[in-house]
PDB file of N, CA and C in Angstrom:
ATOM      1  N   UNK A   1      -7.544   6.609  37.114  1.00  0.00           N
ATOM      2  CA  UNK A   1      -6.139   6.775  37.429  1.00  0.00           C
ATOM      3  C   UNK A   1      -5.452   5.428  37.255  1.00  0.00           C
ATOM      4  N   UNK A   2      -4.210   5.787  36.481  1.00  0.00           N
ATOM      5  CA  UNK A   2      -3.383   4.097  36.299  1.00  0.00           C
ATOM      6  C   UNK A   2      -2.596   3.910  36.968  1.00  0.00           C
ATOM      7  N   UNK A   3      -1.847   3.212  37.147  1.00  0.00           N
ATOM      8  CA  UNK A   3      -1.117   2.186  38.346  1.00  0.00           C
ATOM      9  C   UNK A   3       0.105   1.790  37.615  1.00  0.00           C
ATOM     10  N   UNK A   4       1.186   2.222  36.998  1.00  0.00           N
ATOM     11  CA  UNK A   4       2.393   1.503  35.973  1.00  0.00           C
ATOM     12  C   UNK A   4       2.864   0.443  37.098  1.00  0.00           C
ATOM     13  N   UNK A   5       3.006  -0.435  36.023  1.00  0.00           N
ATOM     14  CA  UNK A   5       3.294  -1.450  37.357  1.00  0.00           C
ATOM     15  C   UNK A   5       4.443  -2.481  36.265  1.00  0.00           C
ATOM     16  N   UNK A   6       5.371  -2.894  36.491  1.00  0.00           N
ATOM     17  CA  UNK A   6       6.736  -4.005  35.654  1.00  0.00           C
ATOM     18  C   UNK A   6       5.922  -5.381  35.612  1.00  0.00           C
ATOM     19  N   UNK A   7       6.572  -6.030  34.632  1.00  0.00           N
ATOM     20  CA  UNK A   7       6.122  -7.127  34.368  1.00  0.00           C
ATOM     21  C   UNK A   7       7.559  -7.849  34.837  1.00  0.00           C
ATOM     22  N   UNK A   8       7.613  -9.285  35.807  1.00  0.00           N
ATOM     23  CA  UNK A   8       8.682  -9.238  36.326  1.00  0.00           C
ATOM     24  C   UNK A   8       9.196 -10.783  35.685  1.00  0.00           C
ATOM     25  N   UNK A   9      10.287 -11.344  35.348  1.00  0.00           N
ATOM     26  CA  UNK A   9      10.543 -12.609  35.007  1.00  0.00           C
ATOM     27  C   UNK A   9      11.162 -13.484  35.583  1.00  0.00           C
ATOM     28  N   UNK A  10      11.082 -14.584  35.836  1.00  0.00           N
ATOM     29  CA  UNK A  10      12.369 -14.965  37.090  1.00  0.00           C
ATOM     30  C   UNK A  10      12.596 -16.465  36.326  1.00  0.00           C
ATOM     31  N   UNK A  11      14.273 -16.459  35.576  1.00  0.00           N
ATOM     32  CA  UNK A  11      14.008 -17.794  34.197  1.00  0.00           C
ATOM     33  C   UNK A  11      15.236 -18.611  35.749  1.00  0.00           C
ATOM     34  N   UNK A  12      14.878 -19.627  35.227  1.00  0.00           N
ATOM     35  CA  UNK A  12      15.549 -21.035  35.897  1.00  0.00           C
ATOM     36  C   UNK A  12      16.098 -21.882  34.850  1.00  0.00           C
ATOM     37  N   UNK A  13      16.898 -22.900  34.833  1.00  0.00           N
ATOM     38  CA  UNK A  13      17.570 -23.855  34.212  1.00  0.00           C
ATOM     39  C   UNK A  13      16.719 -24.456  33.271  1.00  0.00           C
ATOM     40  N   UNK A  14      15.428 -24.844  33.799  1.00  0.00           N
ATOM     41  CA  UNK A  14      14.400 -25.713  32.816  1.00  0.00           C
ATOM     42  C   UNK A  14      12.696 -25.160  32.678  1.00  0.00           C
ATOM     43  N   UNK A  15      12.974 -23.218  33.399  1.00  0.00           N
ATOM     44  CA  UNK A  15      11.607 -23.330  33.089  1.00  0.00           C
ATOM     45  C   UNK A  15      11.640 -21.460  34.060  1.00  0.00           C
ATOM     46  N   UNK A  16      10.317 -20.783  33.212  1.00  0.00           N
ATOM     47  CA  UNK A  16      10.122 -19.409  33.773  1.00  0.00           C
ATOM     48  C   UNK A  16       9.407 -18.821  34.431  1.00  0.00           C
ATOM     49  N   UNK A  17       9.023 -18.023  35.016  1.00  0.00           N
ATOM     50  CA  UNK A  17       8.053 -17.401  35.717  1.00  0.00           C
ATOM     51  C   UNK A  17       7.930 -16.086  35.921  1.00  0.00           C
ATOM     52  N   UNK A  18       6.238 -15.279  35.365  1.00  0.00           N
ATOM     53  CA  UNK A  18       6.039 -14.442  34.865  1.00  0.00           C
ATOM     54  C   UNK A  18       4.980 -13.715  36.326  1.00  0.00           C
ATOM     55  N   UNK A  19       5.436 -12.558  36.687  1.00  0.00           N
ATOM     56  CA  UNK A  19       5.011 -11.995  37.624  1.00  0.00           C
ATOM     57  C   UNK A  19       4.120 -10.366  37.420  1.00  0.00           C
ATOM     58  N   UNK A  20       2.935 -10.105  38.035  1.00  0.00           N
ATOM     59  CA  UNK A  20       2.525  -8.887  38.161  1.00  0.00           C
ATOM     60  C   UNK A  20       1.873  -8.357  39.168  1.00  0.00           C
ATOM     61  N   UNK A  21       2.894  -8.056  39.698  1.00  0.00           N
ATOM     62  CA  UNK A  21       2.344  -7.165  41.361  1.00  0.00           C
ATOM     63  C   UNK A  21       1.343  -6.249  40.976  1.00  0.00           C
ATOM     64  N   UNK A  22      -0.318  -6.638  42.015  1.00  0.00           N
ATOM     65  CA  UNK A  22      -0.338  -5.244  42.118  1.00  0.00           C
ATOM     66  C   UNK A  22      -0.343  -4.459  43.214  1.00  0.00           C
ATOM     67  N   UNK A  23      -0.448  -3.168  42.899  1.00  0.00           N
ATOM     68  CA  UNK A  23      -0.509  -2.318  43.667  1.00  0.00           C
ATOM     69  C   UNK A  23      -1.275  -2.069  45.000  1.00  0.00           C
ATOM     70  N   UNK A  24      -0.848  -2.145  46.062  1.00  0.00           N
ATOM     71  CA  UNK A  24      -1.821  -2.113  47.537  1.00  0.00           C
ATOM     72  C   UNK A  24      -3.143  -1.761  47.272  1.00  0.00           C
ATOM     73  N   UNK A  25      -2.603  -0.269  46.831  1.00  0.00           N
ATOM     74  CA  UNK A  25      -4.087   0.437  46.372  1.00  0.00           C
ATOM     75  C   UNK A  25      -5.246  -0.118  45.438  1.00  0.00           C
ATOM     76  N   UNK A  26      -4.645  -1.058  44.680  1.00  0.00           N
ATOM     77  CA  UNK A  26      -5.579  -1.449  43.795  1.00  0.00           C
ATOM     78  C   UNK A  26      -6.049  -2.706  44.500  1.00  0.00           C
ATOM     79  N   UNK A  27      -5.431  -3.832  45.658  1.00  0.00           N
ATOM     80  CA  UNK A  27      -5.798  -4.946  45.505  1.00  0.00           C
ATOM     81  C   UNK A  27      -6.675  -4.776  46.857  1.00  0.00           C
ATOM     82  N   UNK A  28      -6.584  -3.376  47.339  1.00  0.00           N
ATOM     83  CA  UNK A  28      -7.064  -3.100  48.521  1.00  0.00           C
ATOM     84  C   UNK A  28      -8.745  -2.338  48.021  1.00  0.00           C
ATOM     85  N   UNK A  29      -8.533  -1.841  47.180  1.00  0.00           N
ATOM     86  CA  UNK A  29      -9.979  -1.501  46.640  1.00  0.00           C
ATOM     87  C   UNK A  29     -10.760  -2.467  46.107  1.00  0.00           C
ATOM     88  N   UNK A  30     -10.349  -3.195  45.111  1.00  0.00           N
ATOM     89  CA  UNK A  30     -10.766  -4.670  44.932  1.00  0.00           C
ATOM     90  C   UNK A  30     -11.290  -5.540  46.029  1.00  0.00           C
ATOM     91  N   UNK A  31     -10.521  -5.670  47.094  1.00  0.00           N
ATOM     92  CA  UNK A  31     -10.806  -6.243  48.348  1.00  0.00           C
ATOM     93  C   UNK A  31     -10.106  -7.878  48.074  1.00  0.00           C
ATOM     94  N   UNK A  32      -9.227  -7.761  47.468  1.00  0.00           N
ATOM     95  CA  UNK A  32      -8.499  -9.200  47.274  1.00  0.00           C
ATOM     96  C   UNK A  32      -8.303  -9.788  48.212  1.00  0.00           C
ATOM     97  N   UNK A  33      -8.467 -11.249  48.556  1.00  0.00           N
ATOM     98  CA  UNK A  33      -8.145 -11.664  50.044  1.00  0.00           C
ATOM     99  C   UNK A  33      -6.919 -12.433  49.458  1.00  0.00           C
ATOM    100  N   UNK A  34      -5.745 -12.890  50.415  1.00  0.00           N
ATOM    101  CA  UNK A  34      -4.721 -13.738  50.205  1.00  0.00           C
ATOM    102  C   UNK A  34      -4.738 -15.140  49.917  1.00  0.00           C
ATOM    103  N   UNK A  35      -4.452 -15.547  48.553  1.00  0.00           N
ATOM    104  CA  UNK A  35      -4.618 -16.835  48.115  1.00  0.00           C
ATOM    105  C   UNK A  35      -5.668 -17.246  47.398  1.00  0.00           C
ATOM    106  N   UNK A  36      -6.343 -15.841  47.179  1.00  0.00           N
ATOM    107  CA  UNK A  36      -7.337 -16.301  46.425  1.00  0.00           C
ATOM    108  C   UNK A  36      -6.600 -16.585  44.742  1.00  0.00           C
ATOM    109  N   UNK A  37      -7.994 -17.505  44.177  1.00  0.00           N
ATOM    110  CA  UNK A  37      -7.478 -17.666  42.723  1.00  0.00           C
ATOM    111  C   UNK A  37      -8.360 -16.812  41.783  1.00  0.00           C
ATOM    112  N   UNK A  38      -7.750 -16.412  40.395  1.00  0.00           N
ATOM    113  CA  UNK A  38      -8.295 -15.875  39.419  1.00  0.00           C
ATOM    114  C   UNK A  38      -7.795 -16.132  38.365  1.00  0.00           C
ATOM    115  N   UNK A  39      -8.278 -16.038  37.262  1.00  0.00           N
ATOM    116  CA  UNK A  39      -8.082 -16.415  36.071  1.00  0.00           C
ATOM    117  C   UNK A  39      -8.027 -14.687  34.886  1.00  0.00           C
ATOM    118  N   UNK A  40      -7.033 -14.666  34.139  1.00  0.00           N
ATOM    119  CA  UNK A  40      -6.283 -14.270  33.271  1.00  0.00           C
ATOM    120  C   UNK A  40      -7.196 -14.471  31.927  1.00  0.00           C
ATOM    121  N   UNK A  41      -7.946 -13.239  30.920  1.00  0.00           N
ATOM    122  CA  UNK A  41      -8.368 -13.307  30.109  1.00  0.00           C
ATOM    123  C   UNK A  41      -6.946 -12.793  29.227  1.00  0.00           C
ATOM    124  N   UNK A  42      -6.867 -12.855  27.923  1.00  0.00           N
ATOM    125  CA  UNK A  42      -6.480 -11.972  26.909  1.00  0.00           C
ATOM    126  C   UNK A  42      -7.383 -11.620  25.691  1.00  0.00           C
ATOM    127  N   UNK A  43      -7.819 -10.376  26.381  1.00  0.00           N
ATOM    128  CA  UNK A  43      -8.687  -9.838  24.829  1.00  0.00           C
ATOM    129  C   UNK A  43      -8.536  -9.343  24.001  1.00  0.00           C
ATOM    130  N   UNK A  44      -7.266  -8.681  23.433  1.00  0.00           N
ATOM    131  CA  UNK A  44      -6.038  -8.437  22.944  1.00  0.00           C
ATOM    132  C   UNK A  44      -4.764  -8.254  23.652  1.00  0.00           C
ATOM    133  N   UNK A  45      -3.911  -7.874  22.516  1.00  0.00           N
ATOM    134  CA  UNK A  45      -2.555  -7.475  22.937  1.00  0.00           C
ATOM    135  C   UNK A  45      -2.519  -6.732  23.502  1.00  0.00           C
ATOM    136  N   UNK A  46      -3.481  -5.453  23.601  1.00  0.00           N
ATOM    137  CA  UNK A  46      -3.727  -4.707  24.021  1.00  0.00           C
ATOM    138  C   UNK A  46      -4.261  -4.440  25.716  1.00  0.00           C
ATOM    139  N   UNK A  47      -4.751  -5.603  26.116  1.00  0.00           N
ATOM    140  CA  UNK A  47      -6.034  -5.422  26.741  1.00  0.00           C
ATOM    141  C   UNK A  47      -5.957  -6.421  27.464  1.00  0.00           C
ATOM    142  N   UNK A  48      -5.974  -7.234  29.071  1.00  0.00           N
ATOM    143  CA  UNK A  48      -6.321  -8.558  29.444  1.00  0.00           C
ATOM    144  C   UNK A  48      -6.891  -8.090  30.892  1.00  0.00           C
ATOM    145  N   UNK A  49      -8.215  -9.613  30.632  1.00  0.00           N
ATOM    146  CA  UNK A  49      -9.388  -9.102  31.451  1.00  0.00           C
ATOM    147  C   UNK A  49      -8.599 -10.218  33.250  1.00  0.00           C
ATOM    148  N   UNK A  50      -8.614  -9.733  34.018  1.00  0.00           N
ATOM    149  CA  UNK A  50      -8.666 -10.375  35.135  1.00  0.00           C
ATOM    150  C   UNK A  50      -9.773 -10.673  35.710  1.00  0.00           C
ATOM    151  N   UNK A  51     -10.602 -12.018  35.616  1.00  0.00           N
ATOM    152  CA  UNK A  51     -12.145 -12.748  36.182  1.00  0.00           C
ATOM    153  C   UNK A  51     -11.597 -12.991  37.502  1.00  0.00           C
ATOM    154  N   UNK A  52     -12.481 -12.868  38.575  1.00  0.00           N
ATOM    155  CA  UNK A  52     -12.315 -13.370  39.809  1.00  0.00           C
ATOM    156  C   UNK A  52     -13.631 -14.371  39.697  1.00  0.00           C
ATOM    157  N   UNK A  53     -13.594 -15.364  40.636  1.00  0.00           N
ATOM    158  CA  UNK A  53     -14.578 -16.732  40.643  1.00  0.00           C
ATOM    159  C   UNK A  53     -16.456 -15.788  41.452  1.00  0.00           C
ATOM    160  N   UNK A  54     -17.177 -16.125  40.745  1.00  0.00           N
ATOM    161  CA  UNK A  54     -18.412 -16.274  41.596  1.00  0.00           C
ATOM    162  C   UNK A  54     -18.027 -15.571  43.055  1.00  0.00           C
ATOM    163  N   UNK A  55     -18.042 -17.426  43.844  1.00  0.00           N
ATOM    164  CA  UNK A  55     -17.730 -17.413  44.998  1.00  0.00           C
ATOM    165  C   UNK A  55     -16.660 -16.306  45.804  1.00  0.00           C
ATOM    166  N   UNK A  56     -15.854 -15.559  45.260  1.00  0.00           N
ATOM    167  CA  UNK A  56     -15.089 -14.353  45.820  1.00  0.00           C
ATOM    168  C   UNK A  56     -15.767 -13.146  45.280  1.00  0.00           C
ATOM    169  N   UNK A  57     -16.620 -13.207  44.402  1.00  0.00           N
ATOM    170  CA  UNK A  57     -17.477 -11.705  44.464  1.00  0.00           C
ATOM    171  C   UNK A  57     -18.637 -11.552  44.987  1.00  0.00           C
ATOM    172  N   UNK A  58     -19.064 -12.992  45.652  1.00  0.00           N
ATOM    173  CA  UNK A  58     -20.592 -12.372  45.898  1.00  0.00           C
ATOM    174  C   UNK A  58     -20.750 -11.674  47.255  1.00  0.00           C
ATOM    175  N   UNK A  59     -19.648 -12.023  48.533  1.00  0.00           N
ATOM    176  CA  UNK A  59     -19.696 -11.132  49.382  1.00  0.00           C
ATOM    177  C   UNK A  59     -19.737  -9.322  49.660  1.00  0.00           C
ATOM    178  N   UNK A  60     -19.214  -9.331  47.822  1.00  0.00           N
ATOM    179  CA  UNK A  60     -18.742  -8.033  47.539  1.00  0.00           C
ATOM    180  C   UNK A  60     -20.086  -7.474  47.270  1.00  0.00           C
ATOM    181  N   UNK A  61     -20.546  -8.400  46.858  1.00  0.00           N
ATOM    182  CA  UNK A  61     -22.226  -7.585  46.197  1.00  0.00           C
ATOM    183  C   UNK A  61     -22.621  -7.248  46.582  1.00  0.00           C
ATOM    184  N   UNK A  62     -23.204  -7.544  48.161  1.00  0.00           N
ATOM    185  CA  UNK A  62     -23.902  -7.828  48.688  1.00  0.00           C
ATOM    186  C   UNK A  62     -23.671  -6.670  49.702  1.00  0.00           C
ATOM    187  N   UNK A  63     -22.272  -6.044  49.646  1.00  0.00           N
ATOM    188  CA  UNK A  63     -21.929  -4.699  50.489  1.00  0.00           C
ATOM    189  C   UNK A  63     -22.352  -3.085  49.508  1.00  0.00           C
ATOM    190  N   UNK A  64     -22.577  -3.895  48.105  1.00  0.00           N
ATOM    191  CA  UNK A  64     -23.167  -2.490  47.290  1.00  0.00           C
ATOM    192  C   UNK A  64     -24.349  -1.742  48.048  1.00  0.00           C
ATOM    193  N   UNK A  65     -24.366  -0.522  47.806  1.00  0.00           N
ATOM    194  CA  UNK A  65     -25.758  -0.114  47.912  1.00  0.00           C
ATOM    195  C   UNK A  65     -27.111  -0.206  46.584  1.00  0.00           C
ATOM    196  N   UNK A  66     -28.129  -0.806  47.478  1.00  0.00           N
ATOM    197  CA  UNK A  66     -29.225  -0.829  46.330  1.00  0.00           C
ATOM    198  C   UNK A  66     -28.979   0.366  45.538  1.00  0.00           C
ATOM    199  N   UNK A  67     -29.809   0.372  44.467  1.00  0.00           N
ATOM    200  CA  UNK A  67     -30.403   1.076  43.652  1.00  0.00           C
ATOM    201  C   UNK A  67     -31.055   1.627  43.931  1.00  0.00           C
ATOM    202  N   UNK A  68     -31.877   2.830  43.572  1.00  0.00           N
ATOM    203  CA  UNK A  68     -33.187   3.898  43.602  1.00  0.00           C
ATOM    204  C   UNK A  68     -33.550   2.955  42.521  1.00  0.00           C
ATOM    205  N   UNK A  69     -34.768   2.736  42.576  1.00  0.00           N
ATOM    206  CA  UNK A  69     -35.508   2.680  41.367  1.00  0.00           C
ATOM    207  C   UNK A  69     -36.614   4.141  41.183  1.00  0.00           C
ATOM    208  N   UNK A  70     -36.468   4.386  40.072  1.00  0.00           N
ATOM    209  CA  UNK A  70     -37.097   6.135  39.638  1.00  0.00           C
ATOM    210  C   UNK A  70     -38.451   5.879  38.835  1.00  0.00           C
TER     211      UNK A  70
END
């Protein structure tokens, strides 16, 4: 399920700024904490990857459930 979400601009006298909210739902499933940092891939025009650091996913891992091994 997708999320349409605006791309927002906010220009000043000597310089711009490019905004993309997301959605509760999404940053709440993610488990985003406030202030964290991430970094912005572009893998096409089409397409851009959002990396979060190591250190902010490994708590996440670690709440997965194992695997079966079969």
């Amino acid at each position: 399920m997708g999320y349409p979400t605006k791309i927002q601009c906010i220009k000043r006298k000597s310089s711009e700024q490019w905004y993309v909210n997301f959605p509760a739902a999404v940053a709440q499933t993610a488990e985003f904490q406030q202030g964290e940092i991430v970094e912005w891939l572009l893998d096409d025009h089409q397409n851009f990857v959002l990396k979060r650091s190591d250190e902010a996913v490994a708590p996440l891992k670690k709440k997965l459930p194992k695997k079966k091994s079969s």
